[in-house]
C-alpha atoms as a PDB file:
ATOM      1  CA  UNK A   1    -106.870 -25.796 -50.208  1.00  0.00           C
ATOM      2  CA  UNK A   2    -104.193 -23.320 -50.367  1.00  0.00           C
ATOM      3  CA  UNK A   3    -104.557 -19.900 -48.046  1.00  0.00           C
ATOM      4  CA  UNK A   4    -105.401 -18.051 -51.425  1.00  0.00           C
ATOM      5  CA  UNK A   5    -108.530 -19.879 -52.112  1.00  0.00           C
ATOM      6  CA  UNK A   6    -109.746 -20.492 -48.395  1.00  0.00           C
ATOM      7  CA  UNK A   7    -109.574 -16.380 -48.419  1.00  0.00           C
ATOM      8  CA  UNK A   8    -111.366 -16.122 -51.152  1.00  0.00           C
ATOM      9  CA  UNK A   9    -113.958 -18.766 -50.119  1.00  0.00           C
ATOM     10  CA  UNK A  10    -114.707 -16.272 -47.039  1.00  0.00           C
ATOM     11  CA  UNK A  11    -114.835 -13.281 -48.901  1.00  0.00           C
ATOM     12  CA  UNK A  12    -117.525 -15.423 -51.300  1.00  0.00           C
ATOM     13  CA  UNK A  13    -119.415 -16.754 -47.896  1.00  0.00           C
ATOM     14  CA  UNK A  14    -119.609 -12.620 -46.871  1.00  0.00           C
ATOM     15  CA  UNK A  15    -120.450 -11.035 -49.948  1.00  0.00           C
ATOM     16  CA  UNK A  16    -122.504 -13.827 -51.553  1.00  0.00           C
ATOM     17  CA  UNK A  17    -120.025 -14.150 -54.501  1.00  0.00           C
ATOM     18  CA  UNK A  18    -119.836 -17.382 -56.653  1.00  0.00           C
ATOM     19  CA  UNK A  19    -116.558 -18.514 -56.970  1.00  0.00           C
ATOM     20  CA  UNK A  20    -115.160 -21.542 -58.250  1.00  0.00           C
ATOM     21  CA  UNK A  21    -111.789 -23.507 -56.518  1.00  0.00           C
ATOM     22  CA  UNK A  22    -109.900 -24.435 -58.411  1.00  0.00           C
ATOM     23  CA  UNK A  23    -111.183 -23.923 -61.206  1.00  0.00           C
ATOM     24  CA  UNK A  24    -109.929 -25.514 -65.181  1.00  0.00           C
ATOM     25  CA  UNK A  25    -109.710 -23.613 -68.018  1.00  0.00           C
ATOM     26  CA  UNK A  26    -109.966 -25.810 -71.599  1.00  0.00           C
ATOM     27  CA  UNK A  27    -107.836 -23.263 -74.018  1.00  0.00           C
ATOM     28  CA  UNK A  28    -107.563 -24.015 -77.704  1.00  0.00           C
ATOM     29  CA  UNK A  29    -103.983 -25.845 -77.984  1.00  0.00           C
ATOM     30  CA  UNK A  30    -103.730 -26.093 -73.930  1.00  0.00           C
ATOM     31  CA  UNK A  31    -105.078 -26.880 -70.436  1.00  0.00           C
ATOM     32  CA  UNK A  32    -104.948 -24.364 -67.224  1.00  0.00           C
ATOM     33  CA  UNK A  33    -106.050 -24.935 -63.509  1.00  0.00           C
ATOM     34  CA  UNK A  34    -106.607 -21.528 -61.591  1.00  0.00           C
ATOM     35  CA  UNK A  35    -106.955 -21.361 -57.771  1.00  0.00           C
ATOM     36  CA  UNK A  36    -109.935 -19.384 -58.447  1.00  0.00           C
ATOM     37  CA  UNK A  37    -113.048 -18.209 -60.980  1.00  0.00           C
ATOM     38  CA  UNK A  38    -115.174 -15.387 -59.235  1.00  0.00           C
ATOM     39  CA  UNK A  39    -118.000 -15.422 -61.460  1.00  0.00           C
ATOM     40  CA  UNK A  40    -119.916 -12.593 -62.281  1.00  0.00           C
ATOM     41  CA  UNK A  41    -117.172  -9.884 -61.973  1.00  0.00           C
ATOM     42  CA  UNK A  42    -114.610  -9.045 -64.228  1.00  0.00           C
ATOM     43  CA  UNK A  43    -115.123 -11.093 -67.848  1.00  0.00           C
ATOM     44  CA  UNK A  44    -118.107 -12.522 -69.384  1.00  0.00           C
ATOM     45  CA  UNK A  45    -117.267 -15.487 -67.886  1.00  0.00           C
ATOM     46  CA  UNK A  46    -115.701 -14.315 -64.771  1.00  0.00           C
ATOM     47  CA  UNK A  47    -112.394 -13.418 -63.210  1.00  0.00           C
ATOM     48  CA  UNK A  48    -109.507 -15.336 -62.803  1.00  0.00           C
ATOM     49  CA  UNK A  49    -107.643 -15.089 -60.146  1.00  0.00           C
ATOM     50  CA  UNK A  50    -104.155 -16.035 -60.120  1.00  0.00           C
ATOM     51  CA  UNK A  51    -101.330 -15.633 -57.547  1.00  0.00           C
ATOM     52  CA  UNK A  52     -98.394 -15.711 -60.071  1.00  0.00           C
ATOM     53  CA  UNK A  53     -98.553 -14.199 -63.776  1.00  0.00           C
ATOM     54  CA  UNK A  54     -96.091 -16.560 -64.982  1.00  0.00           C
ATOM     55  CA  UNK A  55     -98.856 -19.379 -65.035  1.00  0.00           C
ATOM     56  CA  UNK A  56    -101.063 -17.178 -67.422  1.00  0.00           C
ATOM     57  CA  UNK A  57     -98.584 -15.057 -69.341  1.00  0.00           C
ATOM     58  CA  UNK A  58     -98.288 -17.433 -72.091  1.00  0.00           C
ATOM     59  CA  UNK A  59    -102.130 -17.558 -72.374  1.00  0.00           C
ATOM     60  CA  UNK A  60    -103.895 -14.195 -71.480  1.00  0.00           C
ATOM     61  CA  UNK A  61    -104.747 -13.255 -74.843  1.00  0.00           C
ATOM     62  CA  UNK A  62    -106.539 -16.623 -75.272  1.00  0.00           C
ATOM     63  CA  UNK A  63    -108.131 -15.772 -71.981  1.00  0.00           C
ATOM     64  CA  UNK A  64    -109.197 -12.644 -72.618  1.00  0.00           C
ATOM     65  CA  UNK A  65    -110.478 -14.221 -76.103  1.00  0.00           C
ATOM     66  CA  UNK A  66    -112.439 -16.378 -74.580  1.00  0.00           C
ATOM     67  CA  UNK A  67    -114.092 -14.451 -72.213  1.00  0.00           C
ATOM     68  CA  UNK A  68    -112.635 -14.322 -68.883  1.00  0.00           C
ATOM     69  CA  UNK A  69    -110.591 -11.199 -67.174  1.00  0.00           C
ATOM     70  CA  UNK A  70    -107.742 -11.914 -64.648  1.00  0.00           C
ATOM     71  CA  UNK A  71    -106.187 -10.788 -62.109  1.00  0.00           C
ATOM     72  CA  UNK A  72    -102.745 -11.538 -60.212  1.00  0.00           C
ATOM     73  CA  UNK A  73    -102.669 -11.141 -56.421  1.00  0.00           C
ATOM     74  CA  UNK A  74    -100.871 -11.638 -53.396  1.00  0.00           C
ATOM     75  CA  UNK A  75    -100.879 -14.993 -52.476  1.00  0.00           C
ATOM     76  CA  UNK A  76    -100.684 -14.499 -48.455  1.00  0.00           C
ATOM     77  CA  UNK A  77    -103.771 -12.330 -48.269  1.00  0.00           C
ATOM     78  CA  UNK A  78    -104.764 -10.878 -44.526  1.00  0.00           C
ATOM     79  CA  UNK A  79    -106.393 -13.525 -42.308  1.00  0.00           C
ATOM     80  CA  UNK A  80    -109.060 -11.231 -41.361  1.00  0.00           C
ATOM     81  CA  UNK A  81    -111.903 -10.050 -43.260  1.00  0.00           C
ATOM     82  CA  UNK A  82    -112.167  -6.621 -41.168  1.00  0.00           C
ATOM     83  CA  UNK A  83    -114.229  -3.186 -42.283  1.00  0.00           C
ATOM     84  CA  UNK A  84    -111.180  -2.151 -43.739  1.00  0.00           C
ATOM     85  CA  UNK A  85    -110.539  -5.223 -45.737  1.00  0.00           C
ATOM     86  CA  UNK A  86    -114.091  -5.427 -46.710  1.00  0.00           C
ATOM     87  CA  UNK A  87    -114.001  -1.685 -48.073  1.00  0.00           C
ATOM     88  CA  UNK A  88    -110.837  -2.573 -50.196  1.00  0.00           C
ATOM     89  CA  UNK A  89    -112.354  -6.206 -51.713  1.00  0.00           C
ATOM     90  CA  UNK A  90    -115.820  -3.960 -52.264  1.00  0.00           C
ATOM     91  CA  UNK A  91    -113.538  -1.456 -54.418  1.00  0.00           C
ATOM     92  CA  UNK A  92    -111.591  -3.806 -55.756  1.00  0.00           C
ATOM     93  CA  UNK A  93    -114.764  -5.570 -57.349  1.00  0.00           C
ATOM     94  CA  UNK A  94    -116.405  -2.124 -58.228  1.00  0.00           C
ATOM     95  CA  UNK A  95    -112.955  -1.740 -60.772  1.00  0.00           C
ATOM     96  CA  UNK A  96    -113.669  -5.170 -62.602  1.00  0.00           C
ATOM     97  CA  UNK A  97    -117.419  -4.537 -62.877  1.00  0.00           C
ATOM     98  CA  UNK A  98    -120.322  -6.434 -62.679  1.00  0.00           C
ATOM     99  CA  UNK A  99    -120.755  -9.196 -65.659  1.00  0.00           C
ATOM    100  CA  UNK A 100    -123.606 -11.136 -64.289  1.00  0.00           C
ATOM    101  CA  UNK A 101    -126.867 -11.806 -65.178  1.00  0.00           C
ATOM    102  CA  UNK A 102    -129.923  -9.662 -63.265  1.00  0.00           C
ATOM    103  CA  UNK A 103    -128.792  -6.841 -61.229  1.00  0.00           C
ATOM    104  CA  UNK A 104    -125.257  -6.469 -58.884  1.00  0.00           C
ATOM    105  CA  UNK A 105    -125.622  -7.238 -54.973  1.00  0.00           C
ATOM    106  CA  UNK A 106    -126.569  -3.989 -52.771  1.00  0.00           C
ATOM    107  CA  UNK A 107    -123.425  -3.905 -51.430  1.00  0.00           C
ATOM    108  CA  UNK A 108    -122.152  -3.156 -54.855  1.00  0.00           C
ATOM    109  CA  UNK A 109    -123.825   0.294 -54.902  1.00  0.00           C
ATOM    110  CA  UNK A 110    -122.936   2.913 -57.130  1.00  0.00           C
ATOM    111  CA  UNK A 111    -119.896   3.305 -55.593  1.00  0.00           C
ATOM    112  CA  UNK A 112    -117.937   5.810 -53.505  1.00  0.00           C
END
């Protein structure tokens, strides 16, 4: 498991997210493995999360087609999931939206 997805797997354990690691996309005319899926945020079907746009670029329209958002992000994230941290994930999160079913975690709020 690469740093990227062990962060995200503690930021899931904290905030009660489902995520998926690694996760494998089945596009029309091609295959894709992602690091990560956060479901529920972002997409119908989630958010991708991706540490380099030049593994989706060729594919984001199909993506987006089929019902998943994504998003490219540094992939040597903080080792420490302080307030601070926390407050910028939280926002973060708050941009893609909630996509799940039932209502968004308390945490999510109505924002700041």
């Amino acid at each position: 498991m690469t740093a990227f997805q062990e962060y995200w797997t503690r930021v899931a354990k904290h905030l009660g997210l489902k995520v998926r690691i690694p996760f494998r996309v089945d596009l029309t005319d091609d295959r894709l493995t992602v690091p990560v899926l956060l479901e529920e945020f972002g997409g119908e079907r989630g958010m991708l999360l991706v540490t380099s746009y030049k593994r989706i670029a060729a594919v984001t329209d199909q993506l987006v087609n089929a019902g998943f958002g994504y998003s490219c992000l540094d992939a040597s994230p903080p080792r420490d999931l302080d307030e601070a941290e926390m407050t910028q994930i939280i926002k973060m999160l708050r941009d893609w939206g909630w996509s799940g079913n039932g209502e968004a975690p308390k945490w999510y709020g109505p924002g700041p």
